[in-house]
PDB file of N, CA and C in Angstrom:
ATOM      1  N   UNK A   1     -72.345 153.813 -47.478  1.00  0.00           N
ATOM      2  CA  UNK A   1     -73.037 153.107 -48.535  1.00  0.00           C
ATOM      3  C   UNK A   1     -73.347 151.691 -48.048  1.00  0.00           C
ATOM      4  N   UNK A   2     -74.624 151.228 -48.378  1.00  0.00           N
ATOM      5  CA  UNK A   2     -75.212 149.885 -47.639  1.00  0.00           C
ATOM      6  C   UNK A   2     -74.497 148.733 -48.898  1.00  0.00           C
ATOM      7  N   UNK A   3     -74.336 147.602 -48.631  1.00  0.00           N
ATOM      8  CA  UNK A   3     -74.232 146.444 -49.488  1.00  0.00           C
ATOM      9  C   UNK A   3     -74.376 146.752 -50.584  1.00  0.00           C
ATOM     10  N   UNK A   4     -76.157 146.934 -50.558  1.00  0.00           N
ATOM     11  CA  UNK A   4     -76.755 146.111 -51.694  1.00  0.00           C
ATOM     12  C   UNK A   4     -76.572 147.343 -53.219  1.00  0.00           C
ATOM     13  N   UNK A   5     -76.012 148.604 -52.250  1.00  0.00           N
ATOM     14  CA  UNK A   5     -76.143 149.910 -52.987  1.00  0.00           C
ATOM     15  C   UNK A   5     -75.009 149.866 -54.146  1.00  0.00           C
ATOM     16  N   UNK A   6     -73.592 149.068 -53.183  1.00  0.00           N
ATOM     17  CA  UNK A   6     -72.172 149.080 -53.416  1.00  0.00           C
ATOM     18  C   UNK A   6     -71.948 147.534 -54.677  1.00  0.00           C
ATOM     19  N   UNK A   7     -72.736 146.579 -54.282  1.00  0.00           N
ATOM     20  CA  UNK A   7     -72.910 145.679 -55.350  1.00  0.00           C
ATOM     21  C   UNK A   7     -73.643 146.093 -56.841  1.00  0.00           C
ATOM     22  N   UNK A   8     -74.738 146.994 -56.653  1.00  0.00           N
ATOM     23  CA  UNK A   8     -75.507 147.276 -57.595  1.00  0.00           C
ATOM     24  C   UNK A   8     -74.438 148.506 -58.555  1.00  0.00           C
ATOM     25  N   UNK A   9     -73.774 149.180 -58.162  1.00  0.00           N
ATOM     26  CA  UNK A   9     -72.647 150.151 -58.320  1.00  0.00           C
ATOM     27  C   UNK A   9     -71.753 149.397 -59.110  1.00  0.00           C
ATOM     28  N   UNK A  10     -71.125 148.132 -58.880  1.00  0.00           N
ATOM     29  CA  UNK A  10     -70.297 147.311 -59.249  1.00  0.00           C
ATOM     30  C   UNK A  10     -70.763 146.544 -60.514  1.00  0.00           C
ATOM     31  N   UNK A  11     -71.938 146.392 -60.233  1.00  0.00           N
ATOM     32  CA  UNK A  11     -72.652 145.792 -61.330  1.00  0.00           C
ATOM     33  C   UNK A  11     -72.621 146.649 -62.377  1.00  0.00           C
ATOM     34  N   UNK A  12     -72.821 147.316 -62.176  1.00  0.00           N
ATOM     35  CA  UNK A  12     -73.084 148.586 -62.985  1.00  0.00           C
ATOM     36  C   UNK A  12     -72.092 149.301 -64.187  1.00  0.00           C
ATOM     37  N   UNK A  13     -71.024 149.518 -63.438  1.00  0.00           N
ATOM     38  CA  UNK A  13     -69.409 149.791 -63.521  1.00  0.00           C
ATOM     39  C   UNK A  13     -68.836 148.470 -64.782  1.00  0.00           C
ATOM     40  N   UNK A  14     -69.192 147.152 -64.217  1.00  0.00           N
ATOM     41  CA  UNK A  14     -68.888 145.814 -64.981  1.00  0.00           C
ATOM     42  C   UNK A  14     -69.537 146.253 -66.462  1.00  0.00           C
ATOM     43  N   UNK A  15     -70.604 146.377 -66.306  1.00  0.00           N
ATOM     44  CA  UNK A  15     -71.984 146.288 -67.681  1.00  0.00           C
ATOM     45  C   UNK A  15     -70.763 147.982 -68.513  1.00  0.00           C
ATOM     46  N   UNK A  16     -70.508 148.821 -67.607  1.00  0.00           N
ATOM     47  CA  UNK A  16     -69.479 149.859 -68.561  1.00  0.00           C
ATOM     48  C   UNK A  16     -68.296 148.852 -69.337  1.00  0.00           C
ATOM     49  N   UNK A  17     -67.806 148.291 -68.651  1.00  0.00           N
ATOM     50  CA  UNK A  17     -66.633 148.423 -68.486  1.00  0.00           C
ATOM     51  C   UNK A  17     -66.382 147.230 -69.545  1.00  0.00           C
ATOM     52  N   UNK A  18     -67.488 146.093 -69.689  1.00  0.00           N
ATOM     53  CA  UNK A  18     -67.178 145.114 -70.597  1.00  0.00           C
ATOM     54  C   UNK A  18     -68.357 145.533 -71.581  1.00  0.00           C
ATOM     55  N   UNK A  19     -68.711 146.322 -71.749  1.00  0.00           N
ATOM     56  CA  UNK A  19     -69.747 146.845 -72.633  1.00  0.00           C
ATOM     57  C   UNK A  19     -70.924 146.493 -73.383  1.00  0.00           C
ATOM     58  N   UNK A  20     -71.447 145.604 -72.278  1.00  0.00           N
ATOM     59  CA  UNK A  20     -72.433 145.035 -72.049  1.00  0.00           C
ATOM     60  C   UNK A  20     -73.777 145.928 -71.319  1.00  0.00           C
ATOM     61  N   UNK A  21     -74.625 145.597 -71.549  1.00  0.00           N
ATOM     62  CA  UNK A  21     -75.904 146.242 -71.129  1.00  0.00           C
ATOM     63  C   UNK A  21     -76.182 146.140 -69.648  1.00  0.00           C
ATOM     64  N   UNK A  22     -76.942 146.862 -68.825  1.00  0.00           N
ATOM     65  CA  UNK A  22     -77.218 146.978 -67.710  1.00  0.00           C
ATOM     66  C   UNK A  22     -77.748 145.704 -67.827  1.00  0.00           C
ATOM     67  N   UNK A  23     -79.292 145.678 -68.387  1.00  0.00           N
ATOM     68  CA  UNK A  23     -79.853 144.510 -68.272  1.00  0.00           C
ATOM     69  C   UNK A  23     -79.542 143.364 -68.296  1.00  0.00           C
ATOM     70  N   UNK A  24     -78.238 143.291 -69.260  1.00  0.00           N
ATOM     71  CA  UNK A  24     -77.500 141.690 -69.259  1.00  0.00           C
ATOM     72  C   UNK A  24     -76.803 141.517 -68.474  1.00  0.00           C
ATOM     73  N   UNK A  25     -76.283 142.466 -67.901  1.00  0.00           N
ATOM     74  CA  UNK A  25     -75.901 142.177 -66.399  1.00  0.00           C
ATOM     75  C   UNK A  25     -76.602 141.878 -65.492  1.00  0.00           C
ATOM     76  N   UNK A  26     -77.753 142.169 -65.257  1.00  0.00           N
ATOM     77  CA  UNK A  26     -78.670 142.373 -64.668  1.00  0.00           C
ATOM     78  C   UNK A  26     -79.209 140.508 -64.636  1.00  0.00           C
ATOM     79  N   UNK A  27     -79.497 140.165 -65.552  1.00  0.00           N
ATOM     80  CA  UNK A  27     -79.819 138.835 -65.688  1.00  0.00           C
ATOM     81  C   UNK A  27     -78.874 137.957 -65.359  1.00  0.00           C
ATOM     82  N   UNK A  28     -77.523 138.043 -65.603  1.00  0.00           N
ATOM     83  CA  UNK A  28     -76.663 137.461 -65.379  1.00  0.00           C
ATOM     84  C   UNK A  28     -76.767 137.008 -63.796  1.00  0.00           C
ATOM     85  N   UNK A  29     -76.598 137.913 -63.095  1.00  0.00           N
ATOM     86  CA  UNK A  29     -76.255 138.153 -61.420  1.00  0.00           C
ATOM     87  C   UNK A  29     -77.777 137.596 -60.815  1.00  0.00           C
ATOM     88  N   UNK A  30     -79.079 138.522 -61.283  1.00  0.00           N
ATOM     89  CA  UNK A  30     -80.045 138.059 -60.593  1.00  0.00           C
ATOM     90  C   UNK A  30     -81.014 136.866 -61.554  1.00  0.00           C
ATOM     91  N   UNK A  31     -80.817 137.022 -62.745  1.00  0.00           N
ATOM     92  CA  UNK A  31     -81.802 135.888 -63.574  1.00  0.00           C
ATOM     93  C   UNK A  31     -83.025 136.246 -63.746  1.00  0.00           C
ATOM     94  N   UNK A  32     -82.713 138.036 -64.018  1.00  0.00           N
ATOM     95  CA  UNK A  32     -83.949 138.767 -64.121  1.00  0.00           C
ATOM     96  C   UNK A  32     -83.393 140.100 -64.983  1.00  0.00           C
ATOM     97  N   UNK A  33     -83.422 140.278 -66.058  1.00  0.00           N
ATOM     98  CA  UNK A  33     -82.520 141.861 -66.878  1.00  0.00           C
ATOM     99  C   UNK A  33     -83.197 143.196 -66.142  1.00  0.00           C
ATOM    100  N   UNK A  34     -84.283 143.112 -65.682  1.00  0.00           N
ATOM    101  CA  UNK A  34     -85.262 144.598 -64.571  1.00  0.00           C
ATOM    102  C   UNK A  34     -84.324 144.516 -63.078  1.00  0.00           C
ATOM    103  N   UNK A  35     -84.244 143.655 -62.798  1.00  0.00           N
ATOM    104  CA  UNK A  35     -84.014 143.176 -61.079  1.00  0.00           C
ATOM    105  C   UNK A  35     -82.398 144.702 -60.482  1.00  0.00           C
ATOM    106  N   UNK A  36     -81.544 145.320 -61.215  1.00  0.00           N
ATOM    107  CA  UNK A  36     -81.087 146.059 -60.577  1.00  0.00           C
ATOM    108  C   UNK A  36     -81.904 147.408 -60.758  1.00  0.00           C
ATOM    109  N   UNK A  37     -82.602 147.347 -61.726  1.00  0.00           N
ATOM    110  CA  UNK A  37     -83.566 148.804 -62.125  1.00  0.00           C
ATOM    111  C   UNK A  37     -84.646 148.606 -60.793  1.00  0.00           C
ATOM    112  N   UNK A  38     -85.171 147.377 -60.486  1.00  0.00           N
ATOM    113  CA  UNK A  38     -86.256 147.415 -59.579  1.00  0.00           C
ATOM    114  C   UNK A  38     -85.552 147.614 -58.139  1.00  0.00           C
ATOM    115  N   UNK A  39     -83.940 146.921 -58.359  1.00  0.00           N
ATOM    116  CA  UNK A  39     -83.803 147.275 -56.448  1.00  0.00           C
ATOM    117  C   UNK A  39     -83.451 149.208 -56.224  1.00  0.00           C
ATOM    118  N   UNK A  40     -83.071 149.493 -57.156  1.00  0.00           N
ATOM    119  CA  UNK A  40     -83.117 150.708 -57.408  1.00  0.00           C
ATOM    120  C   UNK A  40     -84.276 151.879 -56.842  1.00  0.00           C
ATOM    121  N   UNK A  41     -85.249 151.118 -57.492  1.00  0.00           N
ATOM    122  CA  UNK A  41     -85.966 151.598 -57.427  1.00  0.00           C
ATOM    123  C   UNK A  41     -87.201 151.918 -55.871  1.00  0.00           C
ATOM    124  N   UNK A  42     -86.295 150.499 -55.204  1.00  0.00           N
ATOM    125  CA  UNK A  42     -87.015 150.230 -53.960  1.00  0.00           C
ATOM    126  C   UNK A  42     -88.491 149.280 -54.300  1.00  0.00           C
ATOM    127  N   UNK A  43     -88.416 148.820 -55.499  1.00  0.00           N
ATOM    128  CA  UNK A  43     -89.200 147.786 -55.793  1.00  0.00           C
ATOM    129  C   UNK A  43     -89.861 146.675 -55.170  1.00  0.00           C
ATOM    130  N   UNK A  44     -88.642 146.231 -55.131  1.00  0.00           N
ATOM    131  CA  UNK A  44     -88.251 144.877 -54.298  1.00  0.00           C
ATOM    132  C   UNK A  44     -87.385 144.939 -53.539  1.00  0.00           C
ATOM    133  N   UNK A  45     -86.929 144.096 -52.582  1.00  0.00           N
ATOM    134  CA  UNK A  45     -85.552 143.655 -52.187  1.00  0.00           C
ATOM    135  C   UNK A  45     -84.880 142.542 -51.778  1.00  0.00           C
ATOM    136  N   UNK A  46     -83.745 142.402 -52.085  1.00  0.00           N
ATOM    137  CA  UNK A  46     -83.519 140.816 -51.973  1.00  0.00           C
ATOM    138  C   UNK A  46     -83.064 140.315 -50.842  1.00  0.00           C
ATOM    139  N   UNK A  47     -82.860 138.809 -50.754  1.00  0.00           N
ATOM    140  CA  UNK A  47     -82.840 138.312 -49.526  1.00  0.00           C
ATOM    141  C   UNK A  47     -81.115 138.259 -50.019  1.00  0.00           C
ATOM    142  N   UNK A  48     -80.401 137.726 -48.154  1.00  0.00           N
ATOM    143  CA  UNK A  48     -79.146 137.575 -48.613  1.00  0.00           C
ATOM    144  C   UNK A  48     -78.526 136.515 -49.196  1.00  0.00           C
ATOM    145  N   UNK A  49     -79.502 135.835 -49.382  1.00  0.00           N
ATOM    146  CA  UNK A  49     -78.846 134.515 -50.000  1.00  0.00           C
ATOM    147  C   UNK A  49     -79.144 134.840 -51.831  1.00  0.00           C
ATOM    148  N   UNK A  50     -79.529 135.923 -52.211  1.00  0.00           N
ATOM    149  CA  UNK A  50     -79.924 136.389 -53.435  1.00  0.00           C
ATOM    150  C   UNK A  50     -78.562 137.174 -53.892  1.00  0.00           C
ATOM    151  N   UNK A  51     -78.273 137.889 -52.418  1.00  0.00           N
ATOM    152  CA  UNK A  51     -76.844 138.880 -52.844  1.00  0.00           C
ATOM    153  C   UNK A  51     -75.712 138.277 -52.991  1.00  0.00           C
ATOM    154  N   UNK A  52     -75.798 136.998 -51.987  1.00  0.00           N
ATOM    155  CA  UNK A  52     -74.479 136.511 -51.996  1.00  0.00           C
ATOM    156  C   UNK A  52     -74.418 135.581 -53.508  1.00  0.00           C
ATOM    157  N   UNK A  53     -75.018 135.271 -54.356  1.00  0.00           N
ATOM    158  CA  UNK A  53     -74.992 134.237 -55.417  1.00  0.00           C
ATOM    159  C   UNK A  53     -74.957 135.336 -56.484  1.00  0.00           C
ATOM    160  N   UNK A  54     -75.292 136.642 -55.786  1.00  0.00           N
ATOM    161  CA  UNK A  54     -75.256 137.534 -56.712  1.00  0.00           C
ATOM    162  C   UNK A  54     -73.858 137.659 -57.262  1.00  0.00           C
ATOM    163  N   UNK A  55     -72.964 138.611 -56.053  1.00  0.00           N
ATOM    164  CA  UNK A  55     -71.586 138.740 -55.884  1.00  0.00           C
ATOM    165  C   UNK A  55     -70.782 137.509 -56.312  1.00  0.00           C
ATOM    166  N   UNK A  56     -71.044 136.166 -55.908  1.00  0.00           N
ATOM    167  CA  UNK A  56     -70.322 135.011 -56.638  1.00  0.00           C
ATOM    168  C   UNK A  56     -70.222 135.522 -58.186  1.00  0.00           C
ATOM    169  N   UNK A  57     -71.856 135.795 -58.709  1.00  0.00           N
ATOM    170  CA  UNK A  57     -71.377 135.700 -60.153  1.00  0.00           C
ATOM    171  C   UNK A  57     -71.035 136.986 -60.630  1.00  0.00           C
ATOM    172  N   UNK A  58     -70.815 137.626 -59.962  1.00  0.00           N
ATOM    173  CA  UNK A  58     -70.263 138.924 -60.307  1.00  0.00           C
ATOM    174  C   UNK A  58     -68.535 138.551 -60.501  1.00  0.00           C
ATOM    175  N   UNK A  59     -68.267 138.233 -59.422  1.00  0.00           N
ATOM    176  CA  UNK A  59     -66.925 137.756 -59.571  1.00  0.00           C
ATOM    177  C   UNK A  59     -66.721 136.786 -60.707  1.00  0.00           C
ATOM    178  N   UNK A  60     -67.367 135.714 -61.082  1.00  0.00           N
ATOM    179  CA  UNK A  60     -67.053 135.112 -62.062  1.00  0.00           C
ATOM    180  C   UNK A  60     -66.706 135.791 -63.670  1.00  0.00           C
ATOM    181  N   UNK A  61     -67.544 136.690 -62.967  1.00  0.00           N
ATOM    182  CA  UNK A  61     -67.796 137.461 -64.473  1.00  0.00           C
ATOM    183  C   UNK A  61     -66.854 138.491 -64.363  1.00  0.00           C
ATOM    184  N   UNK A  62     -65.884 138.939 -63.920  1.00  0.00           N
ATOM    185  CA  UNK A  62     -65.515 140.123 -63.588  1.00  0.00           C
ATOM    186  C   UNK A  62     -63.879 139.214 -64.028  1.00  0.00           C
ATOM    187  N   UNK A  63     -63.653 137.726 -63.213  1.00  0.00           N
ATOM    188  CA  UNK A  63     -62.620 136.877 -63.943  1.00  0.00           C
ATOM    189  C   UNK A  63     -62.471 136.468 -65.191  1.00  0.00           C
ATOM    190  N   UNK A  64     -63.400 136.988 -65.892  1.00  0.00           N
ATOM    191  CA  UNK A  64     -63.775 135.868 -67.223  1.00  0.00           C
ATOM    192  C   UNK A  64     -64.117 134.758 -67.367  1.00  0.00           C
ATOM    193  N   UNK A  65     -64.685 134.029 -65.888  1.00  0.00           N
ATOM    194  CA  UNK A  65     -65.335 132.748 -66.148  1.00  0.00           C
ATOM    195  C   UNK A  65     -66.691 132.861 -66.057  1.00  0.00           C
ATOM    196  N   UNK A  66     -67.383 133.040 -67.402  1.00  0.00           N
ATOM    197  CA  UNK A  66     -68.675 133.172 -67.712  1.00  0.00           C
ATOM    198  C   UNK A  66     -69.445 131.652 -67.253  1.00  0.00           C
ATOM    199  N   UNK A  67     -69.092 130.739 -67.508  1.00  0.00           N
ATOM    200  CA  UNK A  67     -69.863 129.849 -67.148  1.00  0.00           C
ATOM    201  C   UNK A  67     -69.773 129.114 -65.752  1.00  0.00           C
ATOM    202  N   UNK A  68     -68.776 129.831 -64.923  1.00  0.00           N
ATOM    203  CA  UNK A  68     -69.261 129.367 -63.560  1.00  0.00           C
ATOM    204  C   UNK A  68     -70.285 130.484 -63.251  1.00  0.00           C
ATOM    205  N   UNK A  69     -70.356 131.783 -63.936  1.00  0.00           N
ATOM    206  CA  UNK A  69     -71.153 132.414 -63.271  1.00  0.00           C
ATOM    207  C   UNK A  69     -72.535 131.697 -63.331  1.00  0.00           C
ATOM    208  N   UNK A  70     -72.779 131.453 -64.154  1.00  0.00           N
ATOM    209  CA  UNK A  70     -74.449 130.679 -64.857  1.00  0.00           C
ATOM    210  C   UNK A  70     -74.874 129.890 -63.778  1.00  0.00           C
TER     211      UNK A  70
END
């Protein structure tokens, strides 16, 4: 499994797990509610400086610190 497959998975899992919407996850991490439906999709793809700020706020969010994620 590549990175961006295993982050988007995680993302994913989070939006279950705190029962929150894909999309608001989705915005959260990229600052876009489409952006894991589009990498999905082979839409787009992001650069790594997109993944890594991604994963930061994934983690924030995954600690309960919502507003470092922002």
């Amino acid at each position: 499994m590549d990175y961006l497959s295993d982050l988007l998975d995680r993302a994913e899992a989070f939006a279950r797990e705190s029962g929150q919407s894909v999309k608001t996850v989705s915005g959260k991490l990229f600052g876009n509610g489409s952006r894991i439906a589009d990498y999905r999709a082979g839409k787009v793809s992001p650069t790594l400086g997109t993944l890594k700020v991604a994963e930061a706020r994934l983690k924030a969010l995954k600690s309960g610190s919502e507003t470092e994620a922002a």
